[in-house]
C-alpha atoms as a PDB file:
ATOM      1  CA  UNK A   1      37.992  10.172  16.346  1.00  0.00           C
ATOM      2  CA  UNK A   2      37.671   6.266  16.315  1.00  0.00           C
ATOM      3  CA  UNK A   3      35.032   6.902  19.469  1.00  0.00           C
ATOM      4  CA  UNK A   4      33.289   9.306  17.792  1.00  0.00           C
ATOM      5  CA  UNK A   5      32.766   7.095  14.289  1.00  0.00           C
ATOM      6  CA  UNK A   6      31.991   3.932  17.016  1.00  0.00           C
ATOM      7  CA  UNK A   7      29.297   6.047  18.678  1.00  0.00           C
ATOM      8  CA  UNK A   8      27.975   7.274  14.970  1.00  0.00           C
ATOM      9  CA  UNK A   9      27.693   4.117  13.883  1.00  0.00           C
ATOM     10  CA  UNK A  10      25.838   2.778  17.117  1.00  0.00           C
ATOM     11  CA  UNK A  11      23.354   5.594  16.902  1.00  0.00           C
ATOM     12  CA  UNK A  12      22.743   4.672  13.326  1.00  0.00           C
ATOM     13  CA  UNK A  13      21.930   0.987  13.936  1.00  0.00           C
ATOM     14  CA  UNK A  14      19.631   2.069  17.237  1.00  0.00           C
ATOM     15  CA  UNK A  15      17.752   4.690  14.840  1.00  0.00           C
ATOM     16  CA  UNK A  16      16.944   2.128  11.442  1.00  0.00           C
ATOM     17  CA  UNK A  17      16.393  -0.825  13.978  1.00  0.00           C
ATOM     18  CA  UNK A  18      12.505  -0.447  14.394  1.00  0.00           C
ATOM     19  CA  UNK A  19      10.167  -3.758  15.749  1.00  0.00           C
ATOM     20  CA  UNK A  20       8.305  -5.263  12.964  1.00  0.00           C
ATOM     21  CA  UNK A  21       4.879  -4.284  12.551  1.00  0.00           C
ATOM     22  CA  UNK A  22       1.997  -7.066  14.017  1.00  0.00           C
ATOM     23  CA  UNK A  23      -0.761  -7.276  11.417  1.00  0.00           C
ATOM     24  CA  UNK A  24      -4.138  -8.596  12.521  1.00  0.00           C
ATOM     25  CA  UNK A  25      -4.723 -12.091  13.301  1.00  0.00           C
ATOM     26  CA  UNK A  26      -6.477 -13.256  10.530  1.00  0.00           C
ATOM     27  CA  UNK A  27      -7.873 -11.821   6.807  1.00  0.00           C
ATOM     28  CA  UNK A  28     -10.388 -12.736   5.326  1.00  0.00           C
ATOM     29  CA  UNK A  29      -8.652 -13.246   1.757  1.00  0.00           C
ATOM     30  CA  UNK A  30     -11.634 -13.636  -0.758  1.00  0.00           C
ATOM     31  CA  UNK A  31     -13.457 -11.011   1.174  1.00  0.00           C
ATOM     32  CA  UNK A  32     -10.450  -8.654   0.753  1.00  0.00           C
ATOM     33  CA  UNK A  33     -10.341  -9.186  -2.680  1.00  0.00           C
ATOM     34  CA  UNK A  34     -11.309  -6.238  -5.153  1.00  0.00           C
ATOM     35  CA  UNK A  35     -10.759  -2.795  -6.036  1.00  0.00           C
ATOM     36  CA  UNK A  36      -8.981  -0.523  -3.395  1.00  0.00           C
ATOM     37  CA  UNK A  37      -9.255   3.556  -4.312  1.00  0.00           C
ATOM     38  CA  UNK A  38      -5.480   4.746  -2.866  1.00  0.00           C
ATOM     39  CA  UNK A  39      -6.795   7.178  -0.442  1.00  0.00           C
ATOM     40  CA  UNK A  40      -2.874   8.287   0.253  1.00  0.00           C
ATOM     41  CA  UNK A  41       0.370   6.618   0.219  1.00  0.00           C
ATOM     42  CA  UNK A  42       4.273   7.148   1.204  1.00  0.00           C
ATOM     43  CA  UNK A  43       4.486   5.932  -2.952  1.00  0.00           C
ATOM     44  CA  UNK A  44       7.006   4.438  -4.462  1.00  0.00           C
ATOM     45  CA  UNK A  45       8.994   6.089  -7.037  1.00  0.00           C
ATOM     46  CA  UNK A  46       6.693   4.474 -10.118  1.00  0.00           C
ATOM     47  CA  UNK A  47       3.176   6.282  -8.327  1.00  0.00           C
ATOM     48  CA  UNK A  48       4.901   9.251  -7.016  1.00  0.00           C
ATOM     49  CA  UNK A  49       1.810  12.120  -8.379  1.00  0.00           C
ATOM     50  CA  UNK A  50      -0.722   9.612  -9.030  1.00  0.00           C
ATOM     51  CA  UNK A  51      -4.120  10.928 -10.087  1.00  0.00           C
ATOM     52  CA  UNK A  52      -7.464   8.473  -9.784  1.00  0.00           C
ATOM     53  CA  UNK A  53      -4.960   5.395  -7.951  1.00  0.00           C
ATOM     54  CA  UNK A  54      -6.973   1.950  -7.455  1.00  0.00           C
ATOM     55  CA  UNK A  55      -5.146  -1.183  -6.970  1.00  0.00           C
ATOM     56  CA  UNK A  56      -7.171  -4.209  -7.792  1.00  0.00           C
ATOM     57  CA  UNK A  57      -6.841  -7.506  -6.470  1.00  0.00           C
ATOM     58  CA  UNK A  58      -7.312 -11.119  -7.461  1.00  0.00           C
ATOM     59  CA  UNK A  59      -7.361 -14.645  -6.337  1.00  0.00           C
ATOM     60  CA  UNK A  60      -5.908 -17.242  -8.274  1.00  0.00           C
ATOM     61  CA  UNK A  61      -6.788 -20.872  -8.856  1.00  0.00           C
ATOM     62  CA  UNK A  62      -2.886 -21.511  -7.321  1.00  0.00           C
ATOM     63  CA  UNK A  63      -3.626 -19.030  -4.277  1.00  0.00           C
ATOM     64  CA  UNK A  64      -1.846 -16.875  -5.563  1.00  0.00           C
ATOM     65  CA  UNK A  65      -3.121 -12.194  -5.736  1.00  0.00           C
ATOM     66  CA  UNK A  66      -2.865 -10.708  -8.642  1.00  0.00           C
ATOM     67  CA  UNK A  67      -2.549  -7.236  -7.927  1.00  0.00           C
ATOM     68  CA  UNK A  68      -2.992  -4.506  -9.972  1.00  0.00           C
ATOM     69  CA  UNK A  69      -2.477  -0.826 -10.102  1.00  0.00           C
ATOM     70  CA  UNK A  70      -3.938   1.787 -12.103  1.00  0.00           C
ATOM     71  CA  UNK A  71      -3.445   5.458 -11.484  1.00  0.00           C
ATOM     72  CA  UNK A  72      -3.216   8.969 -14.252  1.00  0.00           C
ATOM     73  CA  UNK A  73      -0.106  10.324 -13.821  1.00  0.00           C
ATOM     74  CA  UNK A  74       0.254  14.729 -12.579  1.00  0.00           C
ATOM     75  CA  UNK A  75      -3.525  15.219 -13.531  1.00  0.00           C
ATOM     76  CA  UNK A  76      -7.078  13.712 -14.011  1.00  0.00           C
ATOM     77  CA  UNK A  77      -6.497  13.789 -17.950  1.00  0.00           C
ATOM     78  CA  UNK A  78      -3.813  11.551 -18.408  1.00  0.00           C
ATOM     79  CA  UNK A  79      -3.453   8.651 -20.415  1.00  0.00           C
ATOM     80  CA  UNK A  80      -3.957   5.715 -17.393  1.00  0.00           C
ATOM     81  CA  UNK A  81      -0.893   3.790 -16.296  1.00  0.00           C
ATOM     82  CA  UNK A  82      -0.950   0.082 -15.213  1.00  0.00           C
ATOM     83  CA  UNK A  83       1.363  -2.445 -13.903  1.00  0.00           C
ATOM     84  CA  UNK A  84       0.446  -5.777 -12.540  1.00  0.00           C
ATOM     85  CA  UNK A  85       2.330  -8.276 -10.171  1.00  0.00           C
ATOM     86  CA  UNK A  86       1.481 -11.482  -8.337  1.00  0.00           C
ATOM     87  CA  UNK A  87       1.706 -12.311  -4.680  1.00  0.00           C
ATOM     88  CA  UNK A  88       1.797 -15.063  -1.914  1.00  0.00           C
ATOM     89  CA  UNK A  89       0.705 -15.289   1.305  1.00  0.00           C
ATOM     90  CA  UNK A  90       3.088 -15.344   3.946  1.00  0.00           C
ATOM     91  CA  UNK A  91       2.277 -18.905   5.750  1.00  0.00           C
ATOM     92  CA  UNK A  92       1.086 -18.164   9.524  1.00  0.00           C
ATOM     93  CA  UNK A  93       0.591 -14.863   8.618  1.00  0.00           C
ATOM     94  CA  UNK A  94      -3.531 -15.457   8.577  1.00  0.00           C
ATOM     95  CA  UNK A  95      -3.380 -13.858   5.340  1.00  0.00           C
ATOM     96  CA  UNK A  96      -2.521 -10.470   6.881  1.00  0.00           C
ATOM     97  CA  UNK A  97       1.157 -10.336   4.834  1.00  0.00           C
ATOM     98  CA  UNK A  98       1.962 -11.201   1.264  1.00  0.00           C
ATOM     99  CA  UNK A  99       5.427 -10.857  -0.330  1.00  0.00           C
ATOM    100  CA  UNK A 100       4.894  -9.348  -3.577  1.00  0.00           C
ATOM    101  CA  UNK A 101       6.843 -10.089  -6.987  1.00  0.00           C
ATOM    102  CA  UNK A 102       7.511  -7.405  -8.615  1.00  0.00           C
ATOM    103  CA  UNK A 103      10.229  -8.869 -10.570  1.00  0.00           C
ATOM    104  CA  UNK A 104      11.500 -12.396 -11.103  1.00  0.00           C
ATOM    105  CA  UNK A 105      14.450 -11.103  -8.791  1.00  0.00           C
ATOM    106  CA  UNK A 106      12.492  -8.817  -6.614  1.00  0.00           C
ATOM    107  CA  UNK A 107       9.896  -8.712  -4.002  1.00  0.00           C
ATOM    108  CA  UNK A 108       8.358  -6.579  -1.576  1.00  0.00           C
ATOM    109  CA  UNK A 109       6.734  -7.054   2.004  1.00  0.00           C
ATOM    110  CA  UNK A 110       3.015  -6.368   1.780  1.00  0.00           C
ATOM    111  CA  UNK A 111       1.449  -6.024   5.220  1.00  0.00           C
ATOM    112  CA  UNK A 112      -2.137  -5.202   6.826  1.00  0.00           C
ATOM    113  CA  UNK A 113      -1.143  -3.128   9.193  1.00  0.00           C
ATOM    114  CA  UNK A 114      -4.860  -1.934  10.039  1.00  0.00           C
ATOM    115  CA  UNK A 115      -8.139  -3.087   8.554  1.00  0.00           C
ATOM    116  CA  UNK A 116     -11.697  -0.862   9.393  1.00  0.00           C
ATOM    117  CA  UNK A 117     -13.980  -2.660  11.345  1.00  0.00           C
ATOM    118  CA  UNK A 118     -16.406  -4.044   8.523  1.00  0.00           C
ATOM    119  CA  UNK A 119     -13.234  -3.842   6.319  1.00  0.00           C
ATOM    120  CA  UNK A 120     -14.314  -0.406   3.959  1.00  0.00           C
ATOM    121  CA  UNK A 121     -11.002   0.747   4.857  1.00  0.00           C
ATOM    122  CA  UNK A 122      -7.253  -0.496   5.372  1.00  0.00           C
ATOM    123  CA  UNK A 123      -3.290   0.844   5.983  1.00  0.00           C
ATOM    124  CA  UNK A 124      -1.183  -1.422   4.170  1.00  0.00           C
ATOM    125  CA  UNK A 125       2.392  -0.643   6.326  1.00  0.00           C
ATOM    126  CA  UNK A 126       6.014  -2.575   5.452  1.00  0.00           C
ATOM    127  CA  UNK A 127       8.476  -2.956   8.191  1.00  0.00           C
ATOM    128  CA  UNK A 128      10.722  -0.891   7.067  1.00  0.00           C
ATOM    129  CA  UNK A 129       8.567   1.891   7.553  1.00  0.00           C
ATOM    130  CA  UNK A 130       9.225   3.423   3.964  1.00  0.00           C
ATOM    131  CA  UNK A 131       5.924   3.126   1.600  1.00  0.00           C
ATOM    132  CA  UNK A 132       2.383   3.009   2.840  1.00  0.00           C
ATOM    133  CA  UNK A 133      -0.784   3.081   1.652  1.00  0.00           C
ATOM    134  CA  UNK A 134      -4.304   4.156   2.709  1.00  0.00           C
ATOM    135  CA  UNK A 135      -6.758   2.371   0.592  1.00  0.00           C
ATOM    136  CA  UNK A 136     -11.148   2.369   1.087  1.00  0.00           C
ATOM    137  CA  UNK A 137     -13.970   0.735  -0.965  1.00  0.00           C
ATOM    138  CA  UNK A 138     -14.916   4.109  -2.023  1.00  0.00           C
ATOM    139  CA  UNK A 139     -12.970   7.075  -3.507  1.00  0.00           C
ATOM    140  CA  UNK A 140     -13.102   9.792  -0.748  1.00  0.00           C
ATOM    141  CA  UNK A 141     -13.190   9.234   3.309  1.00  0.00           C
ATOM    142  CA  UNK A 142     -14.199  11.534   5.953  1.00  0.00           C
ATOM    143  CA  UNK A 143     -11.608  13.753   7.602  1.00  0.00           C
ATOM    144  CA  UNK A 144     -12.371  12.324  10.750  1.00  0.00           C
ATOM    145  CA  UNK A 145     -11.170   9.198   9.414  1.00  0.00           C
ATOM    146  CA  UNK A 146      -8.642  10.654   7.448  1.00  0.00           C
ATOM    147  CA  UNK A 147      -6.949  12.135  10.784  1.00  0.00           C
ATOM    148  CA  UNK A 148      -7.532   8.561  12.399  1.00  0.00           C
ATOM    149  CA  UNK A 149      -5.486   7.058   9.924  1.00  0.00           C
ATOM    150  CA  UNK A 150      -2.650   9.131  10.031  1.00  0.00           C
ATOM    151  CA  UNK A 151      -2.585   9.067  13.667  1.00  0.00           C
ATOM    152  CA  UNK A 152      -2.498   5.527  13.401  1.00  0.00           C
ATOM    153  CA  UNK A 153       0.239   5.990  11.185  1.00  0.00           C
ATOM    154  CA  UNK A 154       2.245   7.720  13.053  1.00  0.00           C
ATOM    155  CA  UNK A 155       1.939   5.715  16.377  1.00  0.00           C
ATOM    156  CA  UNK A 156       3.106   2.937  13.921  1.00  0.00           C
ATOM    157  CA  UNK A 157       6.353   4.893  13.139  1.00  0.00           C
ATOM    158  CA  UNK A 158       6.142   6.782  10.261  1.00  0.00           C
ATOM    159  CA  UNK A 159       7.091  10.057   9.654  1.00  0.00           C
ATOM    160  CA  UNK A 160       3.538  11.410   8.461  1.00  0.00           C
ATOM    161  CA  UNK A 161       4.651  14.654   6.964  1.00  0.00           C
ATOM    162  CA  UNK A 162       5.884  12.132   3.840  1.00  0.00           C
ATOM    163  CA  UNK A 163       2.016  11.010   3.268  1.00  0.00           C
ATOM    164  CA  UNK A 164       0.658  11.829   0.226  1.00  0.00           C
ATOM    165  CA  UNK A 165      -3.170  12.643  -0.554  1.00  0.00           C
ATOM    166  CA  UNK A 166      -3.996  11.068  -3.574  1.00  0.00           C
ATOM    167  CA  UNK A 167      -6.293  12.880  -5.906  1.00  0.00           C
ATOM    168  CA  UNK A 168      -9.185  11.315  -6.906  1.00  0.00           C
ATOM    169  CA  UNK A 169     -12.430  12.516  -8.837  1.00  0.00           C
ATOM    170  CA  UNK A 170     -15.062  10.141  -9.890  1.00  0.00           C
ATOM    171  CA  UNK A 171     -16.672   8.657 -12.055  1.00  0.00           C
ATOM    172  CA  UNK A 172     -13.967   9.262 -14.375  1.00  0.00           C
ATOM    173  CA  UNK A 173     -13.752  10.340 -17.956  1.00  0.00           C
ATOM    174  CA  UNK A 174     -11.864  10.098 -21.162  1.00  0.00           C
ATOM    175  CA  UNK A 175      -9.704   6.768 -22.199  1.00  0.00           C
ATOM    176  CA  UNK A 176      -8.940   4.458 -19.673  1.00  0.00           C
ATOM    177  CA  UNK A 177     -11.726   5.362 -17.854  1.00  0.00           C
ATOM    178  CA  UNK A 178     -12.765   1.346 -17.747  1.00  0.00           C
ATOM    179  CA  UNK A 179      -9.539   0.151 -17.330  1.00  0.00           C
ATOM    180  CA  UNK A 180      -9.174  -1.485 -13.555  1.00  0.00           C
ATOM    181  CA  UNK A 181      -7.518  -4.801 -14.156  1.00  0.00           C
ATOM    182  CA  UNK A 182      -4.705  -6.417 -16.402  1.00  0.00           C
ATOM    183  CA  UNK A 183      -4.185  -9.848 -16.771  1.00  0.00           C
ATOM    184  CA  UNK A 184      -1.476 -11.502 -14.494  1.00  0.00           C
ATOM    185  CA  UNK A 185       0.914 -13.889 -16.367  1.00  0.00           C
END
């Protein structure tokens, strides 16, 4: 019995102990800057059936992103949801990882896992190999590229049958249809 729990508990720490993900050498910040259409994602509980996702970001005078998310939640007529946060840079990251704060108490490991040549498209990855998310400049990709990303995905060690296509149809209509940005505070 004892061996059994021992050998349980060994496979358990081999399986959730995963390398940490290498993000490229350097990002060009202010060129990254601007709004991202969420291709797909592994989302988080608060975007789980996001319709129309773009997450916005923002350089501040301190150096500091302010990010923001905007997405319709179940369908393309919903009334838009928004939250906002602010981020750092991780120093000697070359601008590739930010920790964000979500909460005075809370933050989260933001990390460029993979960035298009040109930079129209990036797979923002965390460690612990739990969220991602497949942003572009524009709202739709090819499937070629589509594929390519998952791929990617996958050799980076995530279980791609949790990625999420995220709907999107544009330009959009109704209320909200404007709204991209909220004001960090």
């Amino acid at each position: 019995m004892v061996a059994c729990t021992c050998m349980a508990l060994a496979l358990a720490a081999n399986a959730s102990a995963v390398a940490p993900l290498a993000p490229p050498k350097k990002l060009d910040l202010p060129g990254f800057m601007g709004r991202w259409y969420v291709i797909a994602s592994i989302p988080t509980r608060f975007e789980r059936d996001g319709y129309d996702a773009v997450e916005t970001y923002r350089l501040q005078d301190d150096g500091s992103i302010c990010t923001s998310l905007r997405f319709r939640p179940h369908r393309f007529d919903a009334p838009v949801r928004q939250t906002q946060s602010r981020a750092t840079v991780v120093p000697g990251s070359g601008n590739a990882e930010w920790k964000v704060h979500l909460f005075w108490f809370m933050q989260a490991q933001y990390l460029v896992g993979w960035l298009a040549p040109g930079g129209s498209q990036v797979l923002v990855v965390r460690d612990a190999r739990d969220y991602l998310w497949y942003m572009a400049l524009t709202p739709t990709v090819s499937p070629a590229d589509y594929q390519a990303v998952l791929a990617r995905a996958r050799a980076l060690g995530y279980d791609v049958a949790k990625v999420r296509r995220t709907p999107q149809r544009w330009p959009e209509r109704g209320p909200g249809s404007g709204t991209f940005e909220s004001p960090c505070g």
